[in-house]
Protein backbone atom coordinates (compact mmCIF):
# COMPACT_ATOMS: atom_id res chain seq x y z
CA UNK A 1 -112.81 -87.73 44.45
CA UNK A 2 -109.67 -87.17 42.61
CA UNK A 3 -110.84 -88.08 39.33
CA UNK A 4 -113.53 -85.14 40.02
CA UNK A 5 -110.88 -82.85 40.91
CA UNK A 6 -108.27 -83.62 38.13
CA UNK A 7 -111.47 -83.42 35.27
CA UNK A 8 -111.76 -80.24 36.81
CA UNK A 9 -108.80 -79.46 36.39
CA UNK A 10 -108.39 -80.22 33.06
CA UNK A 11 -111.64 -78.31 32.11
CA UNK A 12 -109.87 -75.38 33.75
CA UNK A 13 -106.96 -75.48 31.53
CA UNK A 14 -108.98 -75.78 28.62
CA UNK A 15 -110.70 -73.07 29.46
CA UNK A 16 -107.05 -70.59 30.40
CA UNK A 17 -106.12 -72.44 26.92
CA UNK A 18 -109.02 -71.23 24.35
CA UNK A 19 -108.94 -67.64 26.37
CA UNK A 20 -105.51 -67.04 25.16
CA UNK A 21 -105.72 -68.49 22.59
CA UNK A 22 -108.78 -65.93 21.49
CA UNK A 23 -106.72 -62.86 22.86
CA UNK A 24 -103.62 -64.64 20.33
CA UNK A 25 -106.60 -63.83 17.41
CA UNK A 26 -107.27 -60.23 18.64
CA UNK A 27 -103.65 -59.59 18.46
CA UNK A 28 -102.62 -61.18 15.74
CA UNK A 29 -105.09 -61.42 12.55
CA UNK A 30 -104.69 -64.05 10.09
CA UNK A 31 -102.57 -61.55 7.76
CA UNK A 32 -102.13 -64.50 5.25
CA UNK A 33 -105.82 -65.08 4.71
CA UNK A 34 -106.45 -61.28 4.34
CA UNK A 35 -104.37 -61.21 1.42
CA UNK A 36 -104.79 -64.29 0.00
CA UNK A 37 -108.42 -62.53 0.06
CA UNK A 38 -107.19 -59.37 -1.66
CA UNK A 39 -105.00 -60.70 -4.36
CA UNK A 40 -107.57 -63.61 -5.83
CA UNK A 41 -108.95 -64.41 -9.40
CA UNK A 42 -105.34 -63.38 -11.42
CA UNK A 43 -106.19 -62.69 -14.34
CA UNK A 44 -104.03 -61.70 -17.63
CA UNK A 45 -104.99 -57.85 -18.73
CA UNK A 46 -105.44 -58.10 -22.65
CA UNK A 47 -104.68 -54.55 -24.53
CA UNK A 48 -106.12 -54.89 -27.83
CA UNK A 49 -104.21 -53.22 -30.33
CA UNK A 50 -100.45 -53.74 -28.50
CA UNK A 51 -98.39 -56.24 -28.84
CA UNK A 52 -95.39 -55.54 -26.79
CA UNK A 53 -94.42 -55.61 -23.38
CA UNK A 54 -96.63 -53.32 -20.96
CA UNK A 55 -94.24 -52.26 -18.20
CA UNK A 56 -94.45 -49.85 -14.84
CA UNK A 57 -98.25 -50.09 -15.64
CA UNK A 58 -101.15 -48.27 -13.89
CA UNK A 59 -105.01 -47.63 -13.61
CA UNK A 60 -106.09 -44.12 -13.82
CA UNK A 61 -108.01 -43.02 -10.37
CA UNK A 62 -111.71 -43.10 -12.24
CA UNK A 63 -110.34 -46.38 -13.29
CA UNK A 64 -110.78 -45.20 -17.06
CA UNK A 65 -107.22 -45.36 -18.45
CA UNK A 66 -104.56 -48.53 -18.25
CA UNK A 67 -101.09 -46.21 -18.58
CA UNK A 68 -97.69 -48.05 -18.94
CA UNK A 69 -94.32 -48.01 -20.79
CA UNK A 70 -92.72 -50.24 -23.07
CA UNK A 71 -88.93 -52.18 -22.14
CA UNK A 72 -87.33 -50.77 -25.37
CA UNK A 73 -88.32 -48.82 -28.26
CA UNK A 74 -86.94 -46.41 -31.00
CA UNK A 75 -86.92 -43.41 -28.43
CA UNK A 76 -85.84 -45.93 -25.53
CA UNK A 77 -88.97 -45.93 -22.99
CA UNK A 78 -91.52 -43.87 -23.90
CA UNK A 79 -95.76 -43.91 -22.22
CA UNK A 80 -98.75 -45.16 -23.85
CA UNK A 81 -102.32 -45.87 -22.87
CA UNK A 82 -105.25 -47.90 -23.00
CA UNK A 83 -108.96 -47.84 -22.70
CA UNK A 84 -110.72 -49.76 -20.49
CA UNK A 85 -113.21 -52.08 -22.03
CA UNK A 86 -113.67 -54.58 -18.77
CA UNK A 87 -111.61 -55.33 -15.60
CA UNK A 88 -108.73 -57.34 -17.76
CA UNK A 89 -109.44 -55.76 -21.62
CA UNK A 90 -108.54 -52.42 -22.96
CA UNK A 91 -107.70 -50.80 -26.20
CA UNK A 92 -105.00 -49.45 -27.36
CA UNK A 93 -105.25 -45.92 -27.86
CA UNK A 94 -101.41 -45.05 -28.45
CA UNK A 95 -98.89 -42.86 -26.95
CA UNK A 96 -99.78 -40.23 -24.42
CA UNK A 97 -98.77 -36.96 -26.37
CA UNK A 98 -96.96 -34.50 -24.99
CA UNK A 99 -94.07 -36.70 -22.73
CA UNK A 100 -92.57 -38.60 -24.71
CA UNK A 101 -88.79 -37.99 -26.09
CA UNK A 102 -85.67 -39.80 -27.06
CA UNK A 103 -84.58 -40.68 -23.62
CA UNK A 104 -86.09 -42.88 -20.90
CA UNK A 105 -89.78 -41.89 -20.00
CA UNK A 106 -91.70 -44.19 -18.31
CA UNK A 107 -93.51 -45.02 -14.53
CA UNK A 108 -96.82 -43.00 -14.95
CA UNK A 109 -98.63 -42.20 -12.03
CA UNK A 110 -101.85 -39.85 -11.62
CA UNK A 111 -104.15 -37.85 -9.00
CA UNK A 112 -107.44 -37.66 -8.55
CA UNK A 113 -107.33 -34.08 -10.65
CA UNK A 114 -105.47 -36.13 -13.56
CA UNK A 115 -102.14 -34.59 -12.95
CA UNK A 116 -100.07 -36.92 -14.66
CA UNK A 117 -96.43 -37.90 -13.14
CA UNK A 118 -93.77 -39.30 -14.32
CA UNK A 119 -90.20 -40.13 -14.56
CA UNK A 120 -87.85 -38.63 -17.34
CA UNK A 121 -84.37 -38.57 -17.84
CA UNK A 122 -84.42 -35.88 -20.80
CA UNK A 123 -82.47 -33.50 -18.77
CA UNK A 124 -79.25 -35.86 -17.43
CA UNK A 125 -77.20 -35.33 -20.38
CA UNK A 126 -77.07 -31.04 -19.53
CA UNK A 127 -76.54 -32.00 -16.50
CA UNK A 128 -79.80 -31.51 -14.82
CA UNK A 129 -80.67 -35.03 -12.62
CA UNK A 130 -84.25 -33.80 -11.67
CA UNK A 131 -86.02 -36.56 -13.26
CA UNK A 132 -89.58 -36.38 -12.39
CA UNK A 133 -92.23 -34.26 -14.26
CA UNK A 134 -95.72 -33.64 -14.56
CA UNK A 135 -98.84 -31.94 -16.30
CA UNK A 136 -102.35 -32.18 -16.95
CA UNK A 137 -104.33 -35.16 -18.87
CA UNK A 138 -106.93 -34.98 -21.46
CA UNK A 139 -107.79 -36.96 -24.12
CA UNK A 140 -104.76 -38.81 -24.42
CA UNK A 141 -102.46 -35.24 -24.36
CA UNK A 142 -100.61 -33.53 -21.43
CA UNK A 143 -100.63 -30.02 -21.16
CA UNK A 144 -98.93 -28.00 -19.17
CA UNK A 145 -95.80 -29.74 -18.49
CA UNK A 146 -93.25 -28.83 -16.36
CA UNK A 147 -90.37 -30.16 -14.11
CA UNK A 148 -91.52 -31.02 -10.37
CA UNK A 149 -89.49 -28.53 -7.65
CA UNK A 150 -88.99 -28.91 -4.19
CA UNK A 151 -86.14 -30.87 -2.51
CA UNK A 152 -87.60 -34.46 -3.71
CA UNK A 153 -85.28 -33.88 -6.19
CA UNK A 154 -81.60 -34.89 -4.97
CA UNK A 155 -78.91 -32.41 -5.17
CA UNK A 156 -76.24 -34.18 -5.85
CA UNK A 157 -74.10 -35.83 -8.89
CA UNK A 158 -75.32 -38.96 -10.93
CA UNK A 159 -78.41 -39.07 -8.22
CA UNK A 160 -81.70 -39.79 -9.82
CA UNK A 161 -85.06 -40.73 -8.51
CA UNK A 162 -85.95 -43.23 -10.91
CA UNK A 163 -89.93 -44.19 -9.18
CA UNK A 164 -92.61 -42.39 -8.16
CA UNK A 165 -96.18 -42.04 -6.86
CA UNK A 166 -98.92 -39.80 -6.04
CA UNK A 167 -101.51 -40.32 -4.00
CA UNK A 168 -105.01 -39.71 -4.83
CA UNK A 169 -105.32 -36.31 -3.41
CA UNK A 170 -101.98 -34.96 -4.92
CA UNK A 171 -100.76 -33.51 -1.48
CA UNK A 172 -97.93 -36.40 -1.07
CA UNK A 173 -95.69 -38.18 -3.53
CA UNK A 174 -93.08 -41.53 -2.92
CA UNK A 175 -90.20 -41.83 -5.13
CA UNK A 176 -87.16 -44.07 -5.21
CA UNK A 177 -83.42 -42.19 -5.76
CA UNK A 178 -80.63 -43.86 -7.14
CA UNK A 179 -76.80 -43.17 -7.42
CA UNK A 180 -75.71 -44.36 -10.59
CA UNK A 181 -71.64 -44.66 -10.59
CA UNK A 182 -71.46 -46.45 -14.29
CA UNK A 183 -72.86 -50.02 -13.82
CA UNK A 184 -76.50 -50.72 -15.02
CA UNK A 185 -77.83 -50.88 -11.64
CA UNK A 186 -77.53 -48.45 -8.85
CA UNK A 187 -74.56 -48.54 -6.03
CA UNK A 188 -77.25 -47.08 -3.45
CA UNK A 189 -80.42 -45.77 -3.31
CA UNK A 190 -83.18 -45.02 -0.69
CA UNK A 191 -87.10 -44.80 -0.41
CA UNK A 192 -88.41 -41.14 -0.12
CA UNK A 193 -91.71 -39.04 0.75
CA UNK A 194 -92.67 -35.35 -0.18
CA UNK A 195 -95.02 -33.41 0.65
CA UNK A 196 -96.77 -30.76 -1.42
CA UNK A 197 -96.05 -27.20 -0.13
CA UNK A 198 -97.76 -24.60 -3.07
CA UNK A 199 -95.87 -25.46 -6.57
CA UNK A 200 -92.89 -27.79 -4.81
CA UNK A 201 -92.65 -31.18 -3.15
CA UNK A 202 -90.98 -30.85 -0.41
CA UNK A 203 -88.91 -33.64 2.22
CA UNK A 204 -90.53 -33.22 5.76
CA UNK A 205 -87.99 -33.46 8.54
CA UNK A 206 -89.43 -36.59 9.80
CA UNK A 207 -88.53 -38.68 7.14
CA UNK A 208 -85.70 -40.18 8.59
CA UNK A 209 -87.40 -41.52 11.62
CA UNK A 210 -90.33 -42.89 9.50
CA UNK A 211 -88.49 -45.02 6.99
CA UNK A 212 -86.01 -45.99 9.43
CA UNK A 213 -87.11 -49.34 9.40
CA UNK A 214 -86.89 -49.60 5.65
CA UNK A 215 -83.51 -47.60 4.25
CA UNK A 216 -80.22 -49.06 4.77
CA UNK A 217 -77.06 -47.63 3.92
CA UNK A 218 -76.83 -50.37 0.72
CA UNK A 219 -79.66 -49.86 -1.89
């Protein structure tokens, strides 16, 4: 009889066992094997007609284009593209016309309405440490290029935001700012969101309280 009862027993905690264990899986997804998942099948991108390093690259939205910067050139950084040929082959096609200068120009980013972004320091020297410009794609030329408003841009002395990205729909854009006090790398520096409010990106109030968990007071 108390065989009966302790197999019981046992069949009972098995049972209390698997059913948290199954609530554990509910709660908790296998994160690891997701991405493992995503990021599969590495493969190294070939652009035909380059030779030198591709950096701060990205994939235009109708997955057309390959844009990136080089390390170090003549004019410092400066943007260049690629057409695609397959998923890791594209052709060199040259420098995007129409950004490029004798200063640092580099992270492209685009929208869905090929509004090209990127970040520029052409203006530091005047004075001026907006950094972060845009205009209008086509055929490997921007148009319409102008400075980015709004108060994504920080007011103050040797800041910089020196990353950025816009989201498909063009109605919000990240960037990274930097205080530069001499050295090669920044002394701080934060993560930052805008949102698009008619011809300016603009810092929504909530900002603080979303990034809290990812801004320190270090960079």
């Amino acid at each position: 009889m108390k065989k009966r009862y302790i197999v019981i027993g046992i069949i009972l905690l098995l049972i209390v066992f698997i059913i948290a264990s199954n609530k554990g899986k509910k709660e908790f997804p296998t994160i690891v094997g997701d991405i493992s998942t995503d990021f599969s099948d590495e493969k190294i991108v070939t652009i035909i007609g380059y030779d030198g390093d591709a950096m701060e690259p990205y994939i235009s939205r109708d997955g057309k284009y390959l844009f990136f910067n080089n390390e170090k050139g003549q004019n410092d950084k400066d943007i260049y593209y690629a057409e695609k040929i397959s998923s890791a082959t594209f052709k060199f096609k040259g420098e995007v016309l129409g950004v490029n200068t004798p200063e640092v120009d580099g992270n492209p980013t685009m929208d869905a309405q090929n509004n090209l972004y990127f970040i520029t320091t052409r203006d530091i020297k005047s004075g001026d440490f907006a950094t972060i410009y845009s205009g209008v794609f086509r055929d490997g030329v921007v148009k319409n290029l102008r400075k980015v408003k709004g108060t994504v841009n920080v007011d103050k002395k040797d800041w910089i935001n020196m990353g950025v990205e816009i989201t498909k729909d063009g109605n919000a854009m990240y960037t990274s700012n930097a205080h530069f006090t001499g050295a090669a790398f920044p002394s701080e520096g934060d993560i930052r969101f805008a949102i698009k409010e008619g011809d300016e990106f603009n810092i929504p109030e909530n900002e603080a309280g979303i990034f809290k968990n990812i801004n320190t007071d270090n960079a």
